[in-house]
Protein backbone atom coordinates (compact mmCIF):
# COMPACT_ATOMS: atom_id res chain seq x y z
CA UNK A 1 0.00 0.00 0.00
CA UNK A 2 1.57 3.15 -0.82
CA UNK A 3 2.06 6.81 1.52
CA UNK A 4 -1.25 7.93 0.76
CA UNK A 5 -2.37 5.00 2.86
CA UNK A 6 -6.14 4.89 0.20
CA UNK A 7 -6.41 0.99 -1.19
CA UNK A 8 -7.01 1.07 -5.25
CA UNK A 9 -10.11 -0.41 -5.97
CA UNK A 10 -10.29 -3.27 -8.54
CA UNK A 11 -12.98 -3.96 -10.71
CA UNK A 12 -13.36 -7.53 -11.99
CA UNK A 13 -15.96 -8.38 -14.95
CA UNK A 14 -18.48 -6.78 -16.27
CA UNK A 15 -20.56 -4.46 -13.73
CA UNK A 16 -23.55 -4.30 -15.95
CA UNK A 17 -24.66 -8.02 -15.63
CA UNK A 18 -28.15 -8.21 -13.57
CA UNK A 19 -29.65 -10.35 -11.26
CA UNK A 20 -32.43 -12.52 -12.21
CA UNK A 21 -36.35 -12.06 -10.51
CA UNK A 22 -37.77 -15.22 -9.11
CA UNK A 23 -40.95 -15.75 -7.56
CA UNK A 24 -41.59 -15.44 -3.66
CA UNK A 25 -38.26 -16.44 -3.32
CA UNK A 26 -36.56 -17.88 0.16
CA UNK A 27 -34.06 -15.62 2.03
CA UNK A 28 -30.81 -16.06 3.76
CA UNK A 29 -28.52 -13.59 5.59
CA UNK A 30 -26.18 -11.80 3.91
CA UNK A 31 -22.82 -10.27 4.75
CA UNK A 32 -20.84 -7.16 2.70
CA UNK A 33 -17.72 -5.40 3.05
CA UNK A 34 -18.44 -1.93 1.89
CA UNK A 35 -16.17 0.95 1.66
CA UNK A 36 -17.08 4.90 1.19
CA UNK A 37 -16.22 8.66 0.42
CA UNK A 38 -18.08 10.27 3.63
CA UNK A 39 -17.50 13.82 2.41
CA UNK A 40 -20.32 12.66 0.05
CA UNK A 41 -22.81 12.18 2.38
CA UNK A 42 -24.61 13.21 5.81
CA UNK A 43 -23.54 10.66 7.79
CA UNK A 44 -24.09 6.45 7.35
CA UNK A 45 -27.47 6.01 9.25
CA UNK A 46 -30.27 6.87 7.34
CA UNK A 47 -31.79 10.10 7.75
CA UNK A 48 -34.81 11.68 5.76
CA UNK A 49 -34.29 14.19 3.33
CA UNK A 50 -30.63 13.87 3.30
CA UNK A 51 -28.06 11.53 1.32
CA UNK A 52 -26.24 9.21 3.21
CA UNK A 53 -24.43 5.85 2.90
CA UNK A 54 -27.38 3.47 3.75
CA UNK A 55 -29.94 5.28 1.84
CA UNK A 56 -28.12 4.58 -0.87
CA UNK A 57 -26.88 0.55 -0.35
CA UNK A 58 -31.06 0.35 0.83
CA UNK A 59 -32.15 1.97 -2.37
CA UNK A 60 -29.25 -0.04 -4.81
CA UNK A 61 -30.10 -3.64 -2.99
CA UNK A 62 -33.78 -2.87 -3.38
CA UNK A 63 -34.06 -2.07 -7.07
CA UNK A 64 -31.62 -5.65 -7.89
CA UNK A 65 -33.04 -7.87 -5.57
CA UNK A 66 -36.84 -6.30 -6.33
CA UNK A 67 -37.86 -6.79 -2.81
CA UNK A 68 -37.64 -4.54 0.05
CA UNK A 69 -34.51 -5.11 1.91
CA UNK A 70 -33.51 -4.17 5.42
CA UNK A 71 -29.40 -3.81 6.57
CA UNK A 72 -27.71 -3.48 9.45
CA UNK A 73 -24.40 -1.73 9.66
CA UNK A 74 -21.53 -2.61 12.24
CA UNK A 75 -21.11 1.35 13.18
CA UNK A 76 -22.25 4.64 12.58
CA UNK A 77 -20.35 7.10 11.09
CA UNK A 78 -20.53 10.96 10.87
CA UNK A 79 -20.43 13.40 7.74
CA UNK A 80 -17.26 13.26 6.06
CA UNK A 81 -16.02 10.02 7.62
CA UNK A 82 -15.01 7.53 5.14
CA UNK A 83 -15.05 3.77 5.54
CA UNK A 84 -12.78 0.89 3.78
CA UNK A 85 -13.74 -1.71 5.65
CA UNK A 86 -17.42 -0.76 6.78
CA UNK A 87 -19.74 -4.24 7.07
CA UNK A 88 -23.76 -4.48 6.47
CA UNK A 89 -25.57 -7.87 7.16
CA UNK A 90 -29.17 -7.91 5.77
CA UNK A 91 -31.72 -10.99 4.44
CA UNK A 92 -31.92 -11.20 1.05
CA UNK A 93 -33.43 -13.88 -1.96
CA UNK A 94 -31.67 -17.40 -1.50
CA UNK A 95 -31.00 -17.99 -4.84
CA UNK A 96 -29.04 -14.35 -5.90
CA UNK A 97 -25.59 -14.60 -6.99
CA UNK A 98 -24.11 -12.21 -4.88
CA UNK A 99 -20.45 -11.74 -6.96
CA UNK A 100 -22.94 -10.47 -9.64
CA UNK A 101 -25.18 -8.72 -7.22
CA UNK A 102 -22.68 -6.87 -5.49
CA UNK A 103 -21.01 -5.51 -9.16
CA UNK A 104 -24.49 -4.31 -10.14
CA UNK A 105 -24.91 -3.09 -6.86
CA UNK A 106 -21.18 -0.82 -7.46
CA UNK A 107 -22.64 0.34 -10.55
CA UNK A 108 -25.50 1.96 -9.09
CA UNK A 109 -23.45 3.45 -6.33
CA UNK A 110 -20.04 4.42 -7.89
CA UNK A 111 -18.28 6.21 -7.48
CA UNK A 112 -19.09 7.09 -3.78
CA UNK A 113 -19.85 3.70 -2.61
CA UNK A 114 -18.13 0.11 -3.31
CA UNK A 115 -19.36 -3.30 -1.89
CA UNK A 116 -15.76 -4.96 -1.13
CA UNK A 117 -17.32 -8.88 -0.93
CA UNK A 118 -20.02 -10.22 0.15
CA UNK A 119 -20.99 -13.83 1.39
CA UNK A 120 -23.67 -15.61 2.56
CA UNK A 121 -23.71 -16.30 6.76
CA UNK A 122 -26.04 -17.92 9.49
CA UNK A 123 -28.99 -16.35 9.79
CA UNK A 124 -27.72 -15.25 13.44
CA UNK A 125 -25.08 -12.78 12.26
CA UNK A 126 -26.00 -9.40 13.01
CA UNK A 127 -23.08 -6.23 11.44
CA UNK A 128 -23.48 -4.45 14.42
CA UNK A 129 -23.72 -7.08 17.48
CA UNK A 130 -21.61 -10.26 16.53
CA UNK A 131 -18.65 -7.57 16.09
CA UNK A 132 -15.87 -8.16 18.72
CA UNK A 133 -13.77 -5.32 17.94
CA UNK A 134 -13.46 -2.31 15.27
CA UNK A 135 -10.51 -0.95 14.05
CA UNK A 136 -10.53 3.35 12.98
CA UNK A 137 -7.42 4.98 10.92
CA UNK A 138 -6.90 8.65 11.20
CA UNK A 139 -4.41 10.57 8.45
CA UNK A 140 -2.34 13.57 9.37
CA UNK A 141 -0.56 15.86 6.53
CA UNK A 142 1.49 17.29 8.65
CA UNK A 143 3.90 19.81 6.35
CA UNK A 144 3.88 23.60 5.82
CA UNK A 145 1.93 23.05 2.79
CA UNK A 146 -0.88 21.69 2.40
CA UNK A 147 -1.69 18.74 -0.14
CA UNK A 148 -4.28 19.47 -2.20
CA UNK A 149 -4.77 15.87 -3.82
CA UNK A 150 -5.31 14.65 0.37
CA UNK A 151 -7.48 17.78 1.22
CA UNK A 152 -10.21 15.32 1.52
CA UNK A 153 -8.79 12.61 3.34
CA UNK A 154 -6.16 14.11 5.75
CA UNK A 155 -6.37 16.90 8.43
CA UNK A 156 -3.53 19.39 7.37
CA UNK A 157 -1.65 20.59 10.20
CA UNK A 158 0.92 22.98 9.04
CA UNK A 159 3.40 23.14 12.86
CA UNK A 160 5.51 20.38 13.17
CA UNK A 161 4.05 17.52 15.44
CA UNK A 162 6.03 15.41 17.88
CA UNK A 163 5.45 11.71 16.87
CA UNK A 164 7.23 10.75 19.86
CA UNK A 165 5.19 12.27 21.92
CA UNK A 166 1.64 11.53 20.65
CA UNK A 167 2.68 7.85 20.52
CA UNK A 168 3.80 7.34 24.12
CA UNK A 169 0.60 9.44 24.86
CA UNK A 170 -1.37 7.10 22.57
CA UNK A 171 -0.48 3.99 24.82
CA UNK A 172 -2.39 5.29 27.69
CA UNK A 173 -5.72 4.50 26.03
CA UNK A 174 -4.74 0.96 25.43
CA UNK A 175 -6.88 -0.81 28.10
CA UNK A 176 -10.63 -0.68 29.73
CA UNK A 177 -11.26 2.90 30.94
CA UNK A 178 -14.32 5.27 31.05
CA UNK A 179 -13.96 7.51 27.76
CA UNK A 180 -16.29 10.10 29.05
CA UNK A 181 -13.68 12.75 28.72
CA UNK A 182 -13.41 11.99 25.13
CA UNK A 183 -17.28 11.21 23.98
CA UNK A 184 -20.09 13.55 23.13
CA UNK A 185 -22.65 12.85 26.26
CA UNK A 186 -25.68 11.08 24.66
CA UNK A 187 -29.17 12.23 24.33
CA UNK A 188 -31.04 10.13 26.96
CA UNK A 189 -34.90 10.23 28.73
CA UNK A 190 -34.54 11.68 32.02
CA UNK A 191 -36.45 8.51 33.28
CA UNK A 192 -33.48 6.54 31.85
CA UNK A 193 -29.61 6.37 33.37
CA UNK A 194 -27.17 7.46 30.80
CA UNK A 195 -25.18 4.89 29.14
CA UNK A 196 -21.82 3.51 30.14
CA UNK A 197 -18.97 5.06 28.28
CA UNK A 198 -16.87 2.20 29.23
CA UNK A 199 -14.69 0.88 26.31
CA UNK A 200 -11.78 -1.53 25.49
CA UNK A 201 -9.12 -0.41 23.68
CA UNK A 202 -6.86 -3.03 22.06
CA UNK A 203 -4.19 -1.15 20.46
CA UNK A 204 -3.43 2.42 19.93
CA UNK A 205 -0.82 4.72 18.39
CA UNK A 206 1.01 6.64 15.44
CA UNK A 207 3.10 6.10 12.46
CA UNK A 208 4.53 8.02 9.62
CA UNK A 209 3.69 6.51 6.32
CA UNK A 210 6.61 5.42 4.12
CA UNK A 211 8.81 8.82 5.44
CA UNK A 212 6.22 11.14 3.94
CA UNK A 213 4.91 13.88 5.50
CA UNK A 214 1.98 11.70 6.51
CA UNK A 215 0.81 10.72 10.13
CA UNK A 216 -1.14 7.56 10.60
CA UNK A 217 -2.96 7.21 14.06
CA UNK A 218 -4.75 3.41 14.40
CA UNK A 219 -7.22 2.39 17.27
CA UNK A 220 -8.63 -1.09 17.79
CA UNK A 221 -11.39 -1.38 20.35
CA UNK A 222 -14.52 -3.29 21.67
CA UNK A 223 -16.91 -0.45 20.32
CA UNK A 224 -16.77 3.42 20.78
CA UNK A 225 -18.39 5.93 21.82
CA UNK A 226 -19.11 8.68 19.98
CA UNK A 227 -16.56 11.24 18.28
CA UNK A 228 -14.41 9.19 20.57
CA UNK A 229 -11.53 8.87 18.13
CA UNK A 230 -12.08 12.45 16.53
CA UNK A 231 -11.68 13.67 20.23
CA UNK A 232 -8.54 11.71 21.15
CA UNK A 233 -6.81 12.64 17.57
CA UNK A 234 -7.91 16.11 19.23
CA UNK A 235 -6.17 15.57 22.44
CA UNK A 236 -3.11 14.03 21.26
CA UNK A 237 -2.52 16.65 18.37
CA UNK A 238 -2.08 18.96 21.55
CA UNK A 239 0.32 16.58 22.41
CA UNK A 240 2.37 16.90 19.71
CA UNK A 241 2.59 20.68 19.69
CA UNK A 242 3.20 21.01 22.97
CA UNK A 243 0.52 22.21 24.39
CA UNK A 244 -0.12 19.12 26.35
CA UNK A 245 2.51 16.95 28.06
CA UNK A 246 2.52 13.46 27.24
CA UNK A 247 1.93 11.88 30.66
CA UNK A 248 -1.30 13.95 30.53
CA UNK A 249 -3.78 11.24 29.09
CA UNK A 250 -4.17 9.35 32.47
CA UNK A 251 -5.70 12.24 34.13
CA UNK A 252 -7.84 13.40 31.70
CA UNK A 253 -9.46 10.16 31.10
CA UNK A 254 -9.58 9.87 35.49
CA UNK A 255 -11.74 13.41 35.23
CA UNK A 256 -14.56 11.92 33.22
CA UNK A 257 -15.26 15.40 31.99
CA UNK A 258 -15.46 16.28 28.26
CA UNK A 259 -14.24 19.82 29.43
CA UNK A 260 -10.44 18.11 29.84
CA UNK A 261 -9.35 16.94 26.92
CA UNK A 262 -8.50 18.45 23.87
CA UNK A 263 -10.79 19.70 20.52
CA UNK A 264 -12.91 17.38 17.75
CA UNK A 265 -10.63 16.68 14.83
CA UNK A 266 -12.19 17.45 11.73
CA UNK A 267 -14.01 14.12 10.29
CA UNK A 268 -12.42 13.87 6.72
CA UNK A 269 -9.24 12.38 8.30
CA UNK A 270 -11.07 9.34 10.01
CA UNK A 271 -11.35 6.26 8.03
CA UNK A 272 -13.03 2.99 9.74
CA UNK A 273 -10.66 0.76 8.56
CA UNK A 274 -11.97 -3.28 9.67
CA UNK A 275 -14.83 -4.70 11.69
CA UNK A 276 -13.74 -8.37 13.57
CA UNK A 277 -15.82 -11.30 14.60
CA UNK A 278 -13.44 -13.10 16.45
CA UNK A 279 -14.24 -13.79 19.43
CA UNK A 280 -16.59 -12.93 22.13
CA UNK A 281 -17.90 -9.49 22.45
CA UNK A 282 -16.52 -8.04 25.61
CA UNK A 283 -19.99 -7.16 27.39
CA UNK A 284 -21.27 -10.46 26.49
């Protein structure tokens, strides 16, 4: 994979081959790998009157199959967040190819949306609750000048960062803690208690891509929270210009207050990169 840290996408076959109609047919659950350009869209979730990511796979898996079809996606994500390795699980006709499905299903949605794979699974798999763990990518251009051809895909910060720094920072997440300090506080009924913003997180830290200007921060967790990762890219940007020491995660995650940690980094830099299903879910 080269610097710019973006997989090409390859396109086998012919896309315009369609999917025969049967009759009342049987279903079985289906699993897809889908990746996306969030700067396209309002967000994954669907939402009426706006474009987002599921709208469009709903709409696209309707009109092929020619049967309402229902999905489930392993995580939300906001505006302008992208997704390589995004997964939706969802029943459709037993009898659909789905290597031909899914290609007439990209050329409905290209360029803005490609289903990766897709195979068939037991009729228990859920996207969003078998997962055991997802994993988030967040890019960095961190140069005097900006890059124009990663406007869309990288945060530009123009000071010189401390990779040193944000790394040894980084390790401090790496753990089960309460990520209050670093989640927006959810929308609850007052009759209801407010969710646990308890987490796991697996592995954390940075890289620089190939000796490029580029910074790669990569997160593995149970589940998060959310702008969790936007707000600890945030924090440990700080870090690395020295406005925050590194030592300084510990205590901000102890406070449980949003108030100490560090600003949202913008979405376009936050890719989620791979969904698991190894394993047992943590809160199981």
């Amino acid at each position: 994979m080269g610097w710019v840290g973006i997989l090409d996408l390859v396109t086998e076959g012919d896309p315009t081959e369609t999917v025969e109609e049967t009759a009342d047919p049987e279903v079985r659950r289906a699993r897809f790998t889908v990746a996306y350009h969030g700067g396209r869209f309002r967000g994954f979730a669907p939402n009426h009157g706006v474009r987002t990511v599921m709208g469009d796979l709903v709409a696209a898996m309707t009109k092929v199959a020619r049967r309402p079809v229902e999905l489930t996606g392993a995580g939300r994500t906001d505006a302008g967040v992208h997704a390589w390795g995004q997964v939706v699980s969802g029943d459709l006709p037993a009898d659909l190819d789905l290597h031909k499905f899914a290609r007439r299903i990209n050329k409905l949605c290209a360029p803005d949306v490609s289903v990766r794979d897709g195979e068939w699974v037991d009729d228990t798999f859920d996207a969003r609750f078998s997962a055991t763990w997802r994993q988030y990518r967040y890019h960095v251009w961190n140069a005097p000048a900006p890059n124009p051809i990663l406007a869309d895909v990288a945060w530009h910060v123009g000071r010189p960062l401390d990779l040193d720094a944000m790394h040894r920072a980084a390790t401090s997440f790496v753990g089960e803690h309460d990520f209050s300090s670093f989640c927006r506080k959810p929308k609850v009924d007052a009759a209801h208690p407010p969710p646990s913003m308890v987490r796991i997180m697996y592995d954390a830290g940075w890289s620089r891509v190939d000796g490029s200007p580029m910074l790669r921060f990569e997160i593995r967790g149970s589940a998060f929270c959310h702008q969790q990762v936007r707000s600890t890219v945030g924090t440990l940007v700080d870090v690395g210009l020295g406005r925050l020491p590194a030592d300084t995660i510990p205590g901000i995650l102890a406070a449980r207050d949003r108030a100490a940690a560090g600003g949202v980094a913008p979405p376009h830099g936050l890719v989620l990169w791979a969904v698991g299903y190894d394993g047992t879910r943590w809160d199981a």
